[in-house]
Protein backbone atom coordinates (compact mmCIF):
# COMPACT_ATOMS: atom_id res chain seq x y z
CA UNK A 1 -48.56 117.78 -67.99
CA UNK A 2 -50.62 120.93 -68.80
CA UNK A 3 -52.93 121.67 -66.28
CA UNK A 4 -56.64 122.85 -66.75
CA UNK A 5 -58.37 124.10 -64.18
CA UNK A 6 -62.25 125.40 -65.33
CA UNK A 7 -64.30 127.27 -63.56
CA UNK A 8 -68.01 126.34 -65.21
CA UNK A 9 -70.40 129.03 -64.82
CA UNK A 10 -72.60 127.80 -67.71
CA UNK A 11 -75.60 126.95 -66.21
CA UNK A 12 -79.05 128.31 -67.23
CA UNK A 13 -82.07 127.20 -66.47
CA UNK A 14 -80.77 125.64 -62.83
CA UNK A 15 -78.66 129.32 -62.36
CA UNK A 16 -81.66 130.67 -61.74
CA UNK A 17 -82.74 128.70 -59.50
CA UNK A 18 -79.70 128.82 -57.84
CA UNK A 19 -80.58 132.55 -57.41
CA UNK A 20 -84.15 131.93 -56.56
CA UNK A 21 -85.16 134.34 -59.39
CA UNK A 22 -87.35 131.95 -61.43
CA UNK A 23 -90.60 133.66 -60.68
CA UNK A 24 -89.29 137.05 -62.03
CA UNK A 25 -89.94 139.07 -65.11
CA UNK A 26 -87.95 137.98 -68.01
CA UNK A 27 -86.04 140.91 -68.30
CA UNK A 28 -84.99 141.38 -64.18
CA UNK A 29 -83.72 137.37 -64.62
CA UNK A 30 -80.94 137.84 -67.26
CA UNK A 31 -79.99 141.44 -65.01
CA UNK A 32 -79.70 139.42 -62.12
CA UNK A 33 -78.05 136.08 -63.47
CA UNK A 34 -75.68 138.11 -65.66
CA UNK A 35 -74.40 140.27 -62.74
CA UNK A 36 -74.01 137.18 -60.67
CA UNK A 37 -71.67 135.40 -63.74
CA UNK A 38 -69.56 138.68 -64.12
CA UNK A 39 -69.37 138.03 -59.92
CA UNK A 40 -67.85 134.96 -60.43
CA UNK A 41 -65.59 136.18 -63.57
CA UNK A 42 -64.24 138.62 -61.19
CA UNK A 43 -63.25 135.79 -58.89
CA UNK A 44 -61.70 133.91 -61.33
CA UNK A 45 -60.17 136.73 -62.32
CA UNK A 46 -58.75 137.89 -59.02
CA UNK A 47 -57.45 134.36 -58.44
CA UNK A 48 -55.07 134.53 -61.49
CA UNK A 49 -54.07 138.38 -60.31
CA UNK A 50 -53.54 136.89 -56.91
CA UNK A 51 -50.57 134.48 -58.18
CA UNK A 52 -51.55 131.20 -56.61
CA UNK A 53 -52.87 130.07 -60.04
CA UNK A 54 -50.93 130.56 -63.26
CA UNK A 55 -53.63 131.77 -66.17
CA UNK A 56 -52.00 129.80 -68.85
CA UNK A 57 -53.68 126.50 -66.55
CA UNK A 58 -56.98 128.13 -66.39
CA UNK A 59 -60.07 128.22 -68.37
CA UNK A 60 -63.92 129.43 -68.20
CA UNK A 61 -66.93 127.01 -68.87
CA UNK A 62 -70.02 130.12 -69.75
CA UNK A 63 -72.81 130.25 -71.52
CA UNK A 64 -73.91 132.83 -74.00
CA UNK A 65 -77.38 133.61 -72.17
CA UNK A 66 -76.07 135.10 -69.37
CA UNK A 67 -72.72 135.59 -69.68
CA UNK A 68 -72.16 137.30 -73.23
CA UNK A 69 -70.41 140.01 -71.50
CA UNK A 70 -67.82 137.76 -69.56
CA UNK A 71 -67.17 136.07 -73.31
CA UNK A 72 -66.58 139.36 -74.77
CA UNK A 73 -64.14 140.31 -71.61
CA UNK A 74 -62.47 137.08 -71.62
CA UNK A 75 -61.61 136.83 -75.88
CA UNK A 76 -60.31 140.60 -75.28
CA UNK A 77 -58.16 139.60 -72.18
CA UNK A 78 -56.86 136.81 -73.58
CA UNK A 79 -58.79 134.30 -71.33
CA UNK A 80 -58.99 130.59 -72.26
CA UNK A 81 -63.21 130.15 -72.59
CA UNK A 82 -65.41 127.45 -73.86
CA UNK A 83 -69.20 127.46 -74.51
CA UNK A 84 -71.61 124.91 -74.67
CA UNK A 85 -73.34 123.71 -77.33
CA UNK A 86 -75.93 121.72 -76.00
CA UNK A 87 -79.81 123.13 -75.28
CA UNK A 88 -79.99 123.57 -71.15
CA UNK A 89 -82.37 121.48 -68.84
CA UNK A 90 -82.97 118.85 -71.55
CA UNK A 91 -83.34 114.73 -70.56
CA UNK A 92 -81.73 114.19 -73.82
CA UNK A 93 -78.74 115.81 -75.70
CA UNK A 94 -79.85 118.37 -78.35
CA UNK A 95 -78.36 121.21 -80.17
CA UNK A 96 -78.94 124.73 -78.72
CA UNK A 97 -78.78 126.02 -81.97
CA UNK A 98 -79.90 123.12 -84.35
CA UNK A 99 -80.47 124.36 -87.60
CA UNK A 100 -76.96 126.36 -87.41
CA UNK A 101 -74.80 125.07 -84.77
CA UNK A 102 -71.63 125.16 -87.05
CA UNK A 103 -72.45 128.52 -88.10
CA UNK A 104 -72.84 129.80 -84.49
CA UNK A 105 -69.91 128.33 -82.92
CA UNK A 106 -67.64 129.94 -85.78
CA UNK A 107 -69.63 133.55 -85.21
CA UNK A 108 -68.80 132.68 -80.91
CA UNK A 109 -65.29 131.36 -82.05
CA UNK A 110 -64.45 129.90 -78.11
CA UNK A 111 -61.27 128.25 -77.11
CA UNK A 112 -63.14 124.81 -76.53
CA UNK A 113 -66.57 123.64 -77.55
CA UNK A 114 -68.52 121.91 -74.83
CA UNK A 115 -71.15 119.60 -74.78
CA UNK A 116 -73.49 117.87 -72.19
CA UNK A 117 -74.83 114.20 -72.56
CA UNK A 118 -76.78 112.43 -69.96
CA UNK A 119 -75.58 108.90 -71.21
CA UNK A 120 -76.17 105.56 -69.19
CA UNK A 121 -75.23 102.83 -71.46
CA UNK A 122 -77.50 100.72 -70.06
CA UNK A 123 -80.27 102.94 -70.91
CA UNK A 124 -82.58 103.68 -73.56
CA UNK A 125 -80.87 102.28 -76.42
CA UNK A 126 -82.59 104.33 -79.81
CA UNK A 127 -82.35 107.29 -77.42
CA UNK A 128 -78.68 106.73 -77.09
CA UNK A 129 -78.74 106.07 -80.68
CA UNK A 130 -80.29 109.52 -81.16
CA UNK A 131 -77.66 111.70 -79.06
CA UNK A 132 -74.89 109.63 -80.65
CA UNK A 133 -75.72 110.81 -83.84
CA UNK A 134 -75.53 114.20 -83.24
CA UNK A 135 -72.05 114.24 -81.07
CA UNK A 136 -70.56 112.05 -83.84
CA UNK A 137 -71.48 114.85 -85.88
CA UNK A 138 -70.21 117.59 -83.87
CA UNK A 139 -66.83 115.80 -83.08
CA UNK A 140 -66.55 115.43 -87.10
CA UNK A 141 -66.97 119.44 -87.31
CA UNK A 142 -64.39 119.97 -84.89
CA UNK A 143 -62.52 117.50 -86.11
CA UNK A 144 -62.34 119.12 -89.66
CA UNK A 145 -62.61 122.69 -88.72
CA UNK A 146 -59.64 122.20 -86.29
CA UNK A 147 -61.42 122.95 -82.99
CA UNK A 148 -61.05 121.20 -79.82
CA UNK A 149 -63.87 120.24 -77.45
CA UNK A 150 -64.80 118.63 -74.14
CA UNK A 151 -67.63 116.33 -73.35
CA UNK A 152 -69.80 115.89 -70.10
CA UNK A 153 -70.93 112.55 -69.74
CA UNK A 154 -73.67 112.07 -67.08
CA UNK A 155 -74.85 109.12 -65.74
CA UNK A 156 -78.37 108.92 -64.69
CA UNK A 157 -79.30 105.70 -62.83
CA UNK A 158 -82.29 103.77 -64.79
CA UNK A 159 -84.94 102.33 -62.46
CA UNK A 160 -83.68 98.89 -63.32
CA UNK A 161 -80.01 99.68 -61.08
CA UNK A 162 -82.05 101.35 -58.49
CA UNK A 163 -83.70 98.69 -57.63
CA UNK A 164 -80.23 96.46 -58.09
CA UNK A 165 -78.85 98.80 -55.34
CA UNK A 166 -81.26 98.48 -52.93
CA UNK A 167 -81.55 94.50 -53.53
CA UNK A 168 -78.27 94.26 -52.84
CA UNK A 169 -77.49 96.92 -50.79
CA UNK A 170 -74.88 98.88 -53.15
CA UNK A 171 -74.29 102.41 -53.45
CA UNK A 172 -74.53 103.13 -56.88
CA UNK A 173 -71.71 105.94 -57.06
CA UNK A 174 -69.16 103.47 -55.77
CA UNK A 175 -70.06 100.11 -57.30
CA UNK A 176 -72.05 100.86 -60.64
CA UNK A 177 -71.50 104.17 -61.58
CA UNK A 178 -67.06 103.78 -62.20
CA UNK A 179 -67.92 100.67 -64.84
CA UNK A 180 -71.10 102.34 -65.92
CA UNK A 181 -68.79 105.68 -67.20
CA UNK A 182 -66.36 103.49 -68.58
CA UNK A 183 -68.31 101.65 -70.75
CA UNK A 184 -70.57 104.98 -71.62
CA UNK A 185 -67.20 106.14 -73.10
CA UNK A 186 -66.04 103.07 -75.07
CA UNK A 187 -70.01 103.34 -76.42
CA UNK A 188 -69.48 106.93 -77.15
CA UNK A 189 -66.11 106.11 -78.86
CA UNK A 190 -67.62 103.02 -81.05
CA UNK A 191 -69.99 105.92 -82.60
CA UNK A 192 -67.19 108.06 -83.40
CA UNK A 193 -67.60 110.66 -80.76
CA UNK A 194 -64.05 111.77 -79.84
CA UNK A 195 -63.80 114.91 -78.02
CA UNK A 196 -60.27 116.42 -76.82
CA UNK A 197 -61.16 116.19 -73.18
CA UNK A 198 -63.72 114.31 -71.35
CA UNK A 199 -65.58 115.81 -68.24
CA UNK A 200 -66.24 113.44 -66.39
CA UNK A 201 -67.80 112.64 -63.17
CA UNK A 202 -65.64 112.45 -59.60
CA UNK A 203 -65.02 108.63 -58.37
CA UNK A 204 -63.30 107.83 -54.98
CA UNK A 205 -60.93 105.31 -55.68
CA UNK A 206 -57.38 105.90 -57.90
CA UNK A 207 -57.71 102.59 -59.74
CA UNK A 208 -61.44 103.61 -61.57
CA UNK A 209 -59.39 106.57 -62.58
CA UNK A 210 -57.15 104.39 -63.95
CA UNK A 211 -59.23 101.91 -65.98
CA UNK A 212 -60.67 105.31 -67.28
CA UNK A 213 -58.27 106.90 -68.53
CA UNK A 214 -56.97 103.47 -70.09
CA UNK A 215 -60.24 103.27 -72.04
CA UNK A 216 -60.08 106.99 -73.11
CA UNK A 217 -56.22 106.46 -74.70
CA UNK A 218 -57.92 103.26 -76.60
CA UNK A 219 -59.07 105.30 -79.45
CA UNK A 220 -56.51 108.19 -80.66
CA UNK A 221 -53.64 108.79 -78.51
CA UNK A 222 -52.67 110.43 -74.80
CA UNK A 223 -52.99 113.54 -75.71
CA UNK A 224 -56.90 113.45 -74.80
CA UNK A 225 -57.54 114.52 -71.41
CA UNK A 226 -59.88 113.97 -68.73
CA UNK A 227 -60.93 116.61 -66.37
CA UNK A 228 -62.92 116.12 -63.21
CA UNK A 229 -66.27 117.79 -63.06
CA UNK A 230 -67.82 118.89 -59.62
CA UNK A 231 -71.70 117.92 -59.45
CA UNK A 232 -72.65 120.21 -56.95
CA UNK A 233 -71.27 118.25 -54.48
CA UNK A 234 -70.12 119.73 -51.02
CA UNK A 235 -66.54 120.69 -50.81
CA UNK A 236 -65.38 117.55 -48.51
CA UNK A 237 -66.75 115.30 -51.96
CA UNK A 238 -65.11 117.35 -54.26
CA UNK A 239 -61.73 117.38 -52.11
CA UNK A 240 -61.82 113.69 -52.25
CA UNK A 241 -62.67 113.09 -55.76
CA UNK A 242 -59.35 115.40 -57.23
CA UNK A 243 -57.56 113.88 -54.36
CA UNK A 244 -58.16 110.23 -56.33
CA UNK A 245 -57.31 111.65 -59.18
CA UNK A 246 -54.09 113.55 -58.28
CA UNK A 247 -51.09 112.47 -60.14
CA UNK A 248 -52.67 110.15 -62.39
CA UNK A 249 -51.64 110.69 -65.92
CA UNK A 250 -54.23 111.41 -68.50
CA UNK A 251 -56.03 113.49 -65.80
CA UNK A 252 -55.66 117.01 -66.50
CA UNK A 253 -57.88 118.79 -63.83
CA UNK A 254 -60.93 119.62 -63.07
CA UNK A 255 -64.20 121.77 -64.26
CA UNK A 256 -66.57 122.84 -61.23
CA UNK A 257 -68.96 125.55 -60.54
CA UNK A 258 -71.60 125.47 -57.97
CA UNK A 259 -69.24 123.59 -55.43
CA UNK A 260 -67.37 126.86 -55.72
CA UNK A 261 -69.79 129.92 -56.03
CA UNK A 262 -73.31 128.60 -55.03
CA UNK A 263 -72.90 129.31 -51.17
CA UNK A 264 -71.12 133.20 -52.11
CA UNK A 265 -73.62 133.77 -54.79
CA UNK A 266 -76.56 133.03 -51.65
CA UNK A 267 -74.96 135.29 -49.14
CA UNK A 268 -74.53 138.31 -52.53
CA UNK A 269 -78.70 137.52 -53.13
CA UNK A 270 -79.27 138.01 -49.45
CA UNK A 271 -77.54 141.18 -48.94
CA UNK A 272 -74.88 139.53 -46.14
CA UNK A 273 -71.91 139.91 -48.92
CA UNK A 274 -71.14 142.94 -51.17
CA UNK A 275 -69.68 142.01 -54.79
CA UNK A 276 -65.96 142.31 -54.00
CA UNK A 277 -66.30 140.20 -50.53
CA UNK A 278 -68.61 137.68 -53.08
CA UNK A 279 -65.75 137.96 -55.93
CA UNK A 280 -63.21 137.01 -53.55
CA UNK A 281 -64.94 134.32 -51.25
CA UNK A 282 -64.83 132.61 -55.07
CA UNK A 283 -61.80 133.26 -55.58
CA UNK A 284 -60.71 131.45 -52.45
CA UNK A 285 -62.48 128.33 -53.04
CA UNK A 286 -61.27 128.11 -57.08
CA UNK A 287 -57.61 128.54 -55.21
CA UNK A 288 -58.25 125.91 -52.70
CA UNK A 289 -59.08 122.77 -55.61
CA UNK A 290 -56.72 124.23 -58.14
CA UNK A 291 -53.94 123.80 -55.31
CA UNK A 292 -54.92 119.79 -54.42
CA UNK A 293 -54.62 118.89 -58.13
CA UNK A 294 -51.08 120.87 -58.98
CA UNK A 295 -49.10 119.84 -55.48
């Protein structure tokens, strides 16, 4: 199977905060948050150089806002990159670019389109009418135009499965959520929305993986992939999440970010870590998950 290990760097909006730079000028925000995502280009880049991943299995998740110059760097280097699509820090999916998305994403030309849905399918339903729409639409452009692209499906809990957790005493990540994602996807696939890789969020047990991935080969063929996504989660999470997923066919790897550069990027911002101690402290940590999914 070919791996696909994606470092996502393609927050906005919560990258800032991340950097505690929200309260700046305009102008001394992008400085900062586009420094910091060349930072963690370098690591990525410094992991491939240091062997222990090959760069054929790896891939960048990066926004244009910040990181235009890492998207330049990576197309001339030969770097497998996506972009996202999607507007940042909104409840419901829209187009960053909605009058010209198609246009925008040929001008951008990445390696993968990406797109971010916060999808319960026991939510809303006219709002999950609404966001259907427009991914059906974008998976017919890619479709036609020949370009693959990965979804993120997040599942918010509604009020309703709150309160069924605490009734019953449930935790929602282990006994709701793993049914919950598969039936967002069969949803998402009864509307026509077939991306070439779904992002989807870590579960702790091999045989939700499983049913998954099962649902995700009922429409099309195996050749769509799953990848794991991180959710900010400390490492010890994250370990065990890929750990589940390990070995399980379908499951290709995994696309994380903060779980990997948040706590580097802090100690950079506070002055305790130059760049090239920052570049490689990511570097490390990348390393470290790529290594659980490919033994």
């Amino acid at each position: 199977m070919n791996r696909l290990f994606i470092l996502a760097f393609d927050q906005r909006s919560s990258f800032l905060k991340l950097l505690g730079v929200e309260n700046e000028p305009r102008v001394t925000q992008k400085k900062i948050a586009s420094e910091a995502k060349e930072i963690i280009f370098e690591g990525f880049q410094a992991a491939i150089q240091s062997g222990k991943v090959l760069k054929e299995n790896t891939a960048i998740l990066v926004d244009e806002e910040f990181g235009s110059k890492v998207i330049e760097e990576a197309r001339t280097e030969g770097y497998t990159f996506a972009v996202p699509v999607e507007a940042s820090g909104k409840s419901e999916f829209e187009f960053q670019h909605e009058k010209n998305f198609v246009e925008h994403i040929g001008r951008v030309n990445p390696s993968y389109v990406k797109a971010l849905v916060r999808y319960n399918p026991e939510d809303d339903i006219e709002k999950n009418k609404r966001q259907t729409e427009k991914l059906s639409q974008l998976s017919q452009f890619c479709e036609d135009a020949g370009r693959e692209w990965l979804l993120e499906v997040l599942i918010d809990s509604t009020e309703r499965q709150i309160k069924k957790v605490k009734e019953k005493a449930l935790d929602f990540d282990l006994d709701l959520r793993p049914e919950l994602q598969i039936e967002a996807i069969k949803q998402l696939q009864a509307s026509n929305v077939n991306p070439n890789i779904w992002k989807i969020e870590g579960l702790e047990n091999p045989i939700h993986y499983r049913k998954m991935v099962k649902q995700v080969h009922a429409v099309g063929d195996d050749k769509v992939k799953v990848v794991v996504l991180g959710r900010g989660a400390d490492s010890a999470h994250v370990e065990r999440w890929l750990a589940a997923a390990k070995g399980i066919d379908g499951i290709t790897g995994f696309a994380i970010g903060r779980t990997i550069f948040s706590e580097p990027l802090k100690k950079w911002r506070a002055g305790d870590a130059s760049r090239v101690q920052t570049a490689a402290e990511i570097a490390e940590n990348y390393v470290r998950f790529c290594k659980i999914m490919k033994n």
